[in-house]
C-alpha atoms as a PDB file:
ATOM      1  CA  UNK A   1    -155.927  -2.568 261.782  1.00  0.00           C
ATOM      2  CA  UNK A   2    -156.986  -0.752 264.680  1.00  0.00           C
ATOM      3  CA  UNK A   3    -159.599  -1.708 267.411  1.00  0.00           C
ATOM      4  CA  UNK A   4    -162.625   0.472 266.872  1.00  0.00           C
ATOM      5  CA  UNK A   5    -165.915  -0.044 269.301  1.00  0.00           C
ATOM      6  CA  UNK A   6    -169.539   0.210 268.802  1.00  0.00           C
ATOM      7  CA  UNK A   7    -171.116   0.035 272.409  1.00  0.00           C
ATOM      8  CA  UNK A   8    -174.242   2.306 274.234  1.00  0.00           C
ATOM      9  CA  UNK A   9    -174.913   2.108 277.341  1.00  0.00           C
ATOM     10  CA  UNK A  10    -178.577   3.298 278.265  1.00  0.00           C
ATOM     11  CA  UNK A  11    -180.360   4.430 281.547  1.00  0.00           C
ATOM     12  CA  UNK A  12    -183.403   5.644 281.256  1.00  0.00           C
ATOM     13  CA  UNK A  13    -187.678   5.221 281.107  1.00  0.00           C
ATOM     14  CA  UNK A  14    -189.470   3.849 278.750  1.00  0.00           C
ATOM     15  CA  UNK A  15    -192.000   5.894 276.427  1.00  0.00           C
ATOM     16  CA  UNK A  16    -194.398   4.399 275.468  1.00  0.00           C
ATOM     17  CA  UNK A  17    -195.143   0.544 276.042  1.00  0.00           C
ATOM     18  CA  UNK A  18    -192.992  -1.550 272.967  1.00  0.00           C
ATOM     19  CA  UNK A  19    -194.276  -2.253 269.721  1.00  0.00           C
ATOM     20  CA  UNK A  20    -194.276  -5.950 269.139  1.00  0.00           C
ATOM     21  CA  UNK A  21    -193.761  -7.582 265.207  1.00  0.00           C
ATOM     22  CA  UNK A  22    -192.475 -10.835 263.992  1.00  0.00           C
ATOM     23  CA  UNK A  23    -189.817 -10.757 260.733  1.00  0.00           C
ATOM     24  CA  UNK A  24    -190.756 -13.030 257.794  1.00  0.00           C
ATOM     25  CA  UNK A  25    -188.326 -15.574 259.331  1.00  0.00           C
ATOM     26  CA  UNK A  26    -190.570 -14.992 262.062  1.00  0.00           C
ATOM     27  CA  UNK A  27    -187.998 -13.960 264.723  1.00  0.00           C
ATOM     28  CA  UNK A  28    -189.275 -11.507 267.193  1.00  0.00           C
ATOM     29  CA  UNK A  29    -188.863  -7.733 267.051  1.00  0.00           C
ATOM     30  CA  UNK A  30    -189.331  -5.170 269.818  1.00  0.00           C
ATOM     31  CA  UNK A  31    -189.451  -1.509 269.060  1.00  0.00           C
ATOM     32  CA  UNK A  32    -189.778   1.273 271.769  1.00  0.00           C
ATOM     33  CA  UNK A  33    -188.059   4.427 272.695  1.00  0.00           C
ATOM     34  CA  UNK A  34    -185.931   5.425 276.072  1.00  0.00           C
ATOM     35  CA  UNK A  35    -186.102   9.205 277.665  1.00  0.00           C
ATOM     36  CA  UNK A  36    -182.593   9.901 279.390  1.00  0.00           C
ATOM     37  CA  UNK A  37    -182.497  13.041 280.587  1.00  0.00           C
ATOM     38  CA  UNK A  38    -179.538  15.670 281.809  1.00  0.00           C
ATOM     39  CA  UNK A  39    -179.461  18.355 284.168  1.00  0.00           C
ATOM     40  CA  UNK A  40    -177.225  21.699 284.070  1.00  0.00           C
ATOM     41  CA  UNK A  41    -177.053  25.146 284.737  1.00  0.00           C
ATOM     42  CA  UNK A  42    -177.551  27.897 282.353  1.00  0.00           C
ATOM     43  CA  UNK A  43    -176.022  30.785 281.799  1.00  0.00           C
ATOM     44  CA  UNK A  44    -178.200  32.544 284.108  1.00  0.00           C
ATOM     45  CA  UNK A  45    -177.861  30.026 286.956  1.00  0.00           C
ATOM     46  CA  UNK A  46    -180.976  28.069 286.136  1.00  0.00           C
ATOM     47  CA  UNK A  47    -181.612  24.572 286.543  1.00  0.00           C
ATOM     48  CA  UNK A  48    -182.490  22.722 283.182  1.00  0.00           C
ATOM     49  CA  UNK A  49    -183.572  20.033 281.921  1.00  0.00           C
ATOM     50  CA  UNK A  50    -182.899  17.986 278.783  1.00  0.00           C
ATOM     51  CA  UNK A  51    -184.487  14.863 277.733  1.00  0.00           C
ATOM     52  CA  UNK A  52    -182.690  13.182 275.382  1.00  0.00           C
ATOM     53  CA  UNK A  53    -185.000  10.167 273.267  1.00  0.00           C
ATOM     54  CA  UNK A  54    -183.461   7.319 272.124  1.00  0.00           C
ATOM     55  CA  UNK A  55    -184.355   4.143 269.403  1.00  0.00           C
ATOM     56  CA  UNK A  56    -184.444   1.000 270.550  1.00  0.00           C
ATOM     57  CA  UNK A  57    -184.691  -2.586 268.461  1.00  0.00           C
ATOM     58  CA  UNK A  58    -184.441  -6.009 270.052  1.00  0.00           C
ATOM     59  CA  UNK A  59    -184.503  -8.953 268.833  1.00  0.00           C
ATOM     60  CA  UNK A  60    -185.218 -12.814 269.608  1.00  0.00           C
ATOM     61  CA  UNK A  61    -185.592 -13.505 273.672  1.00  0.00           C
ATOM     62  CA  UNK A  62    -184.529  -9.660 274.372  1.00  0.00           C
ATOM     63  CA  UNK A  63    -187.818  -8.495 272.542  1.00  0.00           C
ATOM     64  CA  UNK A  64    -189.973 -11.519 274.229  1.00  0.00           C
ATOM     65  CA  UNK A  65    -188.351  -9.657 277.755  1.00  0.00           C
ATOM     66  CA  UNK A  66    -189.481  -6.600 276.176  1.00  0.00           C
ATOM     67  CA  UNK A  67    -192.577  -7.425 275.467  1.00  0.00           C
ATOM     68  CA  UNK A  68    -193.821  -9.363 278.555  1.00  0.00           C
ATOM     69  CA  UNK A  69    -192.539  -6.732 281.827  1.00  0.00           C
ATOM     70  CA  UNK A  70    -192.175  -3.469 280.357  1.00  0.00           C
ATOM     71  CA  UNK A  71    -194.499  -0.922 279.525  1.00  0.00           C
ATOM     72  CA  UNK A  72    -194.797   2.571 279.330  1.00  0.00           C
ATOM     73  CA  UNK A  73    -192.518   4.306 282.161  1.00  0.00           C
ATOM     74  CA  UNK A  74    -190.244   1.426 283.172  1.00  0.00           C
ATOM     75  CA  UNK A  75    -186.885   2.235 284.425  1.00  0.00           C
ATOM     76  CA  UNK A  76    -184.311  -0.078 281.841  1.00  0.00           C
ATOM     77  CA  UNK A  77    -180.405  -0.297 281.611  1.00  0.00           C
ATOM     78  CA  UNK A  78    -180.036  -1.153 278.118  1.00  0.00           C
ATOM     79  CA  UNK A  79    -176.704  -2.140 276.523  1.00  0.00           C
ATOM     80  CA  UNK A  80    -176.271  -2.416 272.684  1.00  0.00           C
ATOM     81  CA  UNK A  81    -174.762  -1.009 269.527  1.00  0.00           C
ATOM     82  CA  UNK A  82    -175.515   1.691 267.653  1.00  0.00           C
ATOM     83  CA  UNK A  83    -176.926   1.199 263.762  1.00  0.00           C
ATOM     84  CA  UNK A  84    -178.142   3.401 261.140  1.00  0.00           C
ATOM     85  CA  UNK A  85    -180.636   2.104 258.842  1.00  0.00           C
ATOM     86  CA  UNK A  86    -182.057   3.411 255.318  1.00  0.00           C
ATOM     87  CA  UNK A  87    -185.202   3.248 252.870  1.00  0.00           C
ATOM     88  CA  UNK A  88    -186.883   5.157 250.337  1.00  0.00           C
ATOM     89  CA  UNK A  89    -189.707   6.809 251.103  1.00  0.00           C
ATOM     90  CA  UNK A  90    -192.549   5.613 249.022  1.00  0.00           C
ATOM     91  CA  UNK A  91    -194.627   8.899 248.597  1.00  0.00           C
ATOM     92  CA  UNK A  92    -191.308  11.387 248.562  1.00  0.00           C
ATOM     93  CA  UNK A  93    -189.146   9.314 246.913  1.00  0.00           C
ATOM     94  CA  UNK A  94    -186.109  10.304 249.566  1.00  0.00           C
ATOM     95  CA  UNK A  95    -183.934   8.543 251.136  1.00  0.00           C
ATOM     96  CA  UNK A  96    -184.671   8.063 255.336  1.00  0.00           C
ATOM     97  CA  UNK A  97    -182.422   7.371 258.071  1.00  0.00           C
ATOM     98  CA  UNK A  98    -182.875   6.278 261.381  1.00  0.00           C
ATOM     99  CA  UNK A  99    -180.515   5.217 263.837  1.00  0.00           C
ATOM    100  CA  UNK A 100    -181.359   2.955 266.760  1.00  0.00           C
ATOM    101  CA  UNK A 101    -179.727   1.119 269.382  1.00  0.00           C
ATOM    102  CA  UNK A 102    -179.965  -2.570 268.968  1.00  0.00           C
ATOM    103  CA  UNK A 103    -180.334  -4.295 271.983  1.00  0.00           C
ATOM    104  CA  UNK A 104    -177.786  -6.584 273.780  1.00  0.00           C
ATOM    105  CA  UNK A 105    -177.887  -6.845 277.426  1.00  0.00           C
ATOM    106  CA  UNK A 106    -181.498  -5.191 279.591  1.00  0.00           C
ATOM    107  CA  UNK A 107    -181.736  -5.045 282.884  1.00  0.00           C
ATOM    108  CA  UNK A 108    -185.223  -3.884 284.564  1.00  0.00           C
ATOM    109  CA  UNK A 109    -184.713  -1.613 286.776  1.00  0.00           C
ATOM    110  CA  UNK A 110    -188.671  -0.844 288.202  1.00  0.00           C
ATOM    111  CA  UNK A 111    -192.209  -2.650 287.121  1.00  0.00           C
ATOM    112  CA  UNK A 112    -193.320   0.591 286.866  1.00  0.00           C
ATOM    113  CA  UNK A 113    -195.975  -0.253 289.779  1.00  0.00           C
ATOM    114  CA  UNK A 114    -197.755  -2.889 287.823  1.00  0.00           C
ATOM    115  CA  UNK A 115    -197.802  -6.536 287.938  1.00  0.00           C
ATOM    116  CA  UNK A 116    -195.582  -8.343 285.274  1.00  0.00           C
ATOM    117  CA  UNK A 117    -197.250 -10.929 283.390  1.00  0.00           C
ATOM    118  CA  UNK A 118    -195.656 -14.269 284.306  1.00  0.00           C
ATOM    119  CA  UNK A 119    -193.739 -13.015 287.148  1.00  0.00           C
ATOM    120  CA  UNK A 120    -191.458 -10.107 288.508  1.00  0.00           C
ATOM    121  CA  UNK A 121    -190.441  -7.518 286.444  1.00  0.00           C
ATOM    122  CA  UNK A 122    -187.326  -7.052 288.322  1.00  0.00           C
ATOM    123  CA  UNK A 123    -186.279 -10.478 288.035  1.00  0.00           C
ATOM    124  CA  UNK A 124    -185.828 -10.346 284.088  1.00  0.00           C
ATOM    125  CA  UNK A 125    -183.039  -9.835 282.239  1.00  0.00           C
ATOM    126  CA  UNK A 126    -181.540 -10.530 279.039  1.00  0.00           C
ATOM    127  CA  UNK A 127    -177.764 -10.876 277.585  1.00  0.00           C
ATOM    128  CA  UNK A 128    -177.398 -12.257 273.951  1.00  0.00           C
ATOM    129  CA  UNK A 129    -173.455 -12.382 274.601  1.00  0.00           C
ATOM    130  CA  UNK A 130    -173.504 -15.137 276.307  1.00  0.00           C
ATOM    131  CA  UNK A 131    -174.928 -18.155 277.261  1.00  0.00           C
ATOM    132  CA  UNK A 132    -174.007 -18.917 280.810  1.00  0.00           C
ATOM    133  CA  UNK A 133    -176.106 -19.028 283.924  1.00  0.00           C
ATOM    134  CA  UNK A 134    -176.634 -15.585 285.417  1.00  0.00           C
ATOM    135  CA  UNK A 135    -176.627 -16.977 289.132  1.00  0.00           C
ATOM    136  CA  UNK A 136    -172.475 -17.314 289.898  1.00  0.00           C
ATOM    137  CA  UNK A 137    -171.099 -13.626 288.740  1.00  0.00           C
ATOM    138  CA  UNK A 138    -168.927 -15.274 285.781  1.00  0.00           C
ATOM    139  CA  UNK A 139    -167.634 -18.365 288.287  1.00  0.00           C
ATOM    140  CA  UNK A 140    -166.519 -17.053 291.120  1.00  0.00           C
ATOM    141  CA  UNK A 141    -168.342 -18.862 293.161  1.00  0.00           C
ATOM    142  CA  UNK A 142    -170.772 -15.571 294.321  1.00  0.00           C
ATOM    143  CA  UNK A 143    -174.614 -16.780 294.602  1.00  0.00           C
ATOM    144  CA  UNK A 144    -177.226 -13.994 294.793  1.00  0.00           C
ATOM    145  CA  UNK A 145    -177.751 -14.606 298.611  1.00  0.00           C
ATOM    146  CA  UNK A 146    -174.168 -13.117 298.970  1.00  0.00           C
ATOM    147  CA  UNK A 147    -174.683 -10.415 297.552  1.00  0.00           C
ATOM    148  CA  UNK A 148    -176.187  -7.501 300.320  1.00  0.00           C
ATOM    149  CA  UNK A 149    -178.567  -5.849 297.925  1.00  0.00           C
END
């Protein structure tokens, strides 16, 4: 069988501050959406600009991130995998799709000028792949203070 691959990679600003529920297991679930935007020339020479919106789910310790230092206009590099989901719409009867990205791996990127609750915004992030400690850049032996930026 071949090797197929299901990865987005995301950087953009939040709009509008997440919406925070709990599944009947009672795991938690982040909902917002992320505005990337491109810029081109038209055929006429013009600058445009196209904003692009995107779906975003997270679950578990990714949504608690969510939830607690970002709001509306925060600056996020988001990587996760792309899912379609479907219902039926009660009133209509038809079937609805939406696909969203569900989250993996955020990185926060700007507070968005307010104070995070608990701490700095730009201190948070969040990688369900793993489990190892974020300070040694995969154990080489690198500590944050050796790093110029």
């Amino acid at each position: 069988m071949s090797k197929t691959v299901n990865k987005v990679l995301l950087l953009g600003n939040v709009g509008k501050d997440p919406e925070i529920a709990s599944t009947n297991g009672g795991t938690l679930v982040a909902k917002l959406s992320l505005a990337t935007s491109e810029r081109f020339k038209d055929k006429q020479g013009e600058w445009q600009d196209r904003t692009e919106w995107h779906n975003l789910v997270a679950y578990a310790r990714g949504a608690e991130i969510l939830r607690d230092y970002v709001h509306k206009g925060s600056k996020l590099y988001v990587e996760g995998r792309l899912t379609t989901r479907s219902w039926d719409d009660k009133e209509s009867g038809r079937k609805i799709y939406r696909t969203e990205v569900v989250v993996g791996d955020i990185s926060l990127l700007s507070d968005n000028g307010r104070p995070a609750k608990g701490g700095s915004a730009r201190q948070a992030s969040h990688d369900d792949r793993t489990d190892e400690p974020s300070g040694d850049f995969n154990g080489l032996g690198i500590t944050d203070q050796d790093v110029p930026f």
